[in-house]
C-alpha atoms as a PDB file:
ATOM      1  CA  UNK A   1      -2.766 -20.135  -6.123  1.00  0.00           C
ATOM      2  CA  UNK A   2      -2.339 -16.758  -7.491  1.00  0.00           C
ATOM      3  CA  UNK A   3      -5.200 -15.459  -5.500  1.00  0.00           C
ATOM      4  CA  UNK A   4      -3.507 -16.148  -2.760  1.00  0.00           C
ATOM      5  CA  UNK A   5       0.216 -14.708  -3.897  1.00  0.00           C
ATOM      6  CA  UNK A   6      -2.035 -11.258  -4.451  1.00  0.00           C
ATOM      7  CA  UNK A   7      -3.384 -11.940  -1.296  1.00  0.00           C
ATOM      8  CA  UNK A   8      -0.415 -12.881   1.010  1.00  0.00           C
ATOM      9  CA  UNK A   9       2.033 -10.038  -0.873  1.00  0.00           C
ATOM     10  CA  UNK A  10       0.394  -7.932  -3.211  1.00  0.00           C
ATOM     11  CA  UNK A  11       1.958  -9.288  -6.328  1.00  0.00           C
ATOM     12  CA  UNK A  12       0.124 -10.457  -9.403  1.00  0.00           C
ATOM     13  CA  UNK A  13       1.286 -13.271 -11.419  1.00  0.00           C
ATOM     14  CA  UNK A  14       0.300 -14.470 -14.780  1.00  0.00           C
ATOM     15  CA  UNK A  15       1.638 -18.541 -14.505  1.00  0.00           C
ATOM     16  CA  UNK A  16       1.756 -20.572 -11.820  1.00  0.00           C
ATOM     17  CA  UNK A  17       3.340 -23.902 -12.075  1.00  0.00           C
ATOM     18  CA  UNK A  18       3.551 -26.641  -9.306  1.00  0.00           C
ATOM     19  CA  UNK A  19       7.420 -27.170  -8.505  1.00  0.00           C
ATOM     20  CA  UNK A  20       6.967 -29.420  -5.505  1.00  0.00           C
ATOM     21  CA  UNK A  21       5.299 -30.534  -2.497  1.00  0.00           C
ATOM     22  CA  UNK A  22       5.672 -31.848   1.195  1.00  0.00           C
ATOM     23  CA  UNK A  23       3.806 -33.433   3.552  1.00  0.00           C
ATOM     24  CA  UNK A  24       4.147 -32.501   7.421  1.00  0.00           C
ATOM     25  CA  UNK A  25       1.832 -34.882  10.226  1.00  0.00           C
ATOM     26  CA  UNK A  26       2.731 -35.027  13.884  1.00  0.00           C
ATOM     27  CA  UNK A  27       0.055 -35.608  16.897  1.00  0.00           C
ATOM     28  CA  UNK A  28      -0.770 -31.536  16.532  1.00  0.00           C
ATOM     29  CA  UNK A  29      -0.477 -31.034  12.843  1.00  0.00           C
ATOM     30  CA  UNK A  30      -1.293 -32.536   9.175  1.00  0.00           C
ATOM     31  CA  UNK A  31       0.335 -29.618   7.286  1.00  0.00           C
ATOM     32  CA  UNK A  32       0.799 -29.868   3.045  1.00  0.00           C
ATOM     33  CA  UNK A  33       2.951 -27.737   1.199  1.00  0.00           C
ATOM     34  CA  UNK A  34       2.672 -26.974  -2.251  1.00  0.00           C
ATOM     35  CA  UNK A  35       5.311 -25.462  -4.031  1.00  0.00           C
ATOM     36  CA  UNK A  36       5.203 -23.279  -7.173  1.00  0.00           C
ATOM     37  CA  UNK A  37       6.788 -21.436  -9.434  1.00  0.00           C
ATOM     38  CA  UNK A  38       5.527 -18.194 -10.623  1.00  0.00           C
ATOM     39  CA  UNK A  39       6.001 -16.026 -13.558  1.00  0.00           C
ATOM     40  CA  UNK A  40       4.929 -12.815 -15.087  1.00  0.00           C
ATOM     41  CA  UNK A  41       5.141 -11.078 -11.847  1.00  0.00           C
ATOM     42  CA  UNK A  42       4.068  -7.516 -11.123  1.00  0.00           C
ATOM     43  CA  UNK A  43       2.897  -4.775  -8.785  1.00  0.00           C
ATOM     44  CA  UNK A  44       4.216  -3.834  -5.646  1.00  0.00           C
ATOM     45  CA  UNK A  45       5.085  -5.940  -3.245  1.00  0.00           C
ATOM     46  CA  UNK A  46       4.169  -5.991   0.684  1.00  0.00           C
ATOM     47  CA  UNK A  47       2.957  -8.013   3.539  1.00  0.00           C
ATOM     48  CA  UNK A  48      -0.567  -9.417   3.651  1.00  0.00           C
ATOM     49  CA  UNK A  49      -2.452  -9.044   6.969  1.00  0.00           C
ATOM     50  CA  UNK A  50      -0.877 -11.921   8.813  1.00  0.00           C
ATOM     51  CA  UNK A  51       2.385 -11.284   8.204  1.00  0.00           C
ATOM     52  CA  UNK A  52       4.963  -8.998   9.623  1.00  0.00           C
ATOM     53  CA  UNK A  53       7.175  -8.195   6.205  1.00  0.00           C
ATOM     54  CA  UNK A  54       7.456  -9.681   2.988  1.00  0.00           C
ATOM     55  CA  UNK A  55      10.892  -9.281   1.008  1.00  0.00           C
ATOM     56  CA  UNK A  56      12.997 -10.666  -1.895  1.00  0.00           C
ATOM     57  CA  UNK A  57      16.350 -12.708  -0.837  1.00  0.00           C
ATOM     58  CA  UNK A  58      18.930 -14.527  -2.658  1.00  0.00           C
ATOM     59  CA  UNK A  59      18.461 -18.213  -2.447  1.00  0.00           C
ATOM     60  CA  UNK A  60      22.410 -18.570  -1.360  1.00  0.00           C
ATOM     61  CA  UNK A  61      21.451 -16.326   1.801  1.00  0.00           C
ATOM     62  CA  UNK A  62      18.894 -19.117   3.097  1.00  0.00           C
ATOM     63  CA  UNK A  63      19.711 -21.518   6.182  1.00  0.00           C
ATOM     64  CA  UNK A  64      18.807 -24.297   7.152  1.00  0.00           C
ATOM     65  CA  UNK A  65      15.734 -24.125   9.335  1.00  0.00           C
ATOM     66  CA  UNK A  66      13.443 -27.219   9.401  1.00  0.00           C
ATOM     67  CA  UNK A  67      12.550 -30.224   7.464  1.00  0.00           C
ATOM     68  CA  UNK A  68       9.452 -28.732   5.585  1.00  0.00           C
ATOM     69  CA  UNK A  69      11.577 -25.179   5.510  1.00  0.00           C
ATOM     70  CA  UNK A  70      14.928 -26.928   4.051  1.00  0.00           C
ATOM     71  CA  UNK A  71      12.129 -29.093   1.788  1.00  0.00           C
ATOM     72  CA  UNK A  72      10.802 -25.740  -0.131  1.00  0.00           C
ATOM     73  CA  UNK A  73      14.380 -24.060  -0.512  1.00  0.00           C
ATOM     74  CA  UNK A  74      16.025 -27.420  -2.154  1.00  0.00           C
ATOM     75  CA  UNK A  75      13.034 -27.047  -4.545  1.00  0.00           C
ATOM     76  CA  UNK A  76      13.437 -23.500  -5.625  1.00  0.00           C
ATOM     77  CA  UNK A  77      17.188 -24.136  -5.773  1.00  0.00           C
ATOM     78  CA  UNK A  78      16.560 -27.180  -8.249  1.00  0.00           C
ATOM     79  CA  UNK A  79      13.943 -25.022 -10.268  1.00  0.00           C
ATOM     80  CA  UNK A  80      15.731 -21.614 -10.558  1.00  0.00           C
ATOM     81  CA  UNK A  81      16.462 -20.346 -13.813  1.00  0.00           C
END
C-alpha cells in the first residue's frame, strides 16, 4: 500500500493501517476498496501518471457522490483524528 501512495502522489508514508473496505459488483465490474490510514507522511505531493491533479481537501468540503465514493468519506470521517 505505500508503494502505491508514492506511486499514485508522490508522498512517502511510514504506517499504513487498514481503516475500511467496500465491495462494488455489477454485470461490468467486481471493484474492492481498501481503505487506509496513513501516517508519517512526507515529500511533495503531485499526480501520478493517470491522474489529472492530486490535492489536499477538508473532509467537510466532500459531497455526496456514489455509494463506494460516500463509503470511503464516512470512513475517513469516523477515523480522523
Amino acid at each position: 500500500m505505500l508503494r502505491e501512495l508514492v506511486e499514485e502522489t508522490g508522498l512517502l508514508g511510514r504506517r499504513a493501517t487498514m481503516i475500511g473496505t467496500h465491495q462494488h459488483i455489477d454485470p461490468e465490474h467486481h471493484l474492492i476498496v481498501l481503505i487506509h490510514r496513513v501516517e508519517g507522511l512526507s515529500g511533495s505531493m503531485h499526480p501520478g501518471d493517470d491522474a489529472a491533479e492530486a490535492a489536499w481537501v477538508p473532509l467537510s468540503s466532500l459531497t455526496p457522490q456514489n455509494s463506494t465514493f460516500d463509503l470511503f468519506v464516512a470512513a475517513l470521517k469516523a477515523n480522523s483524528k
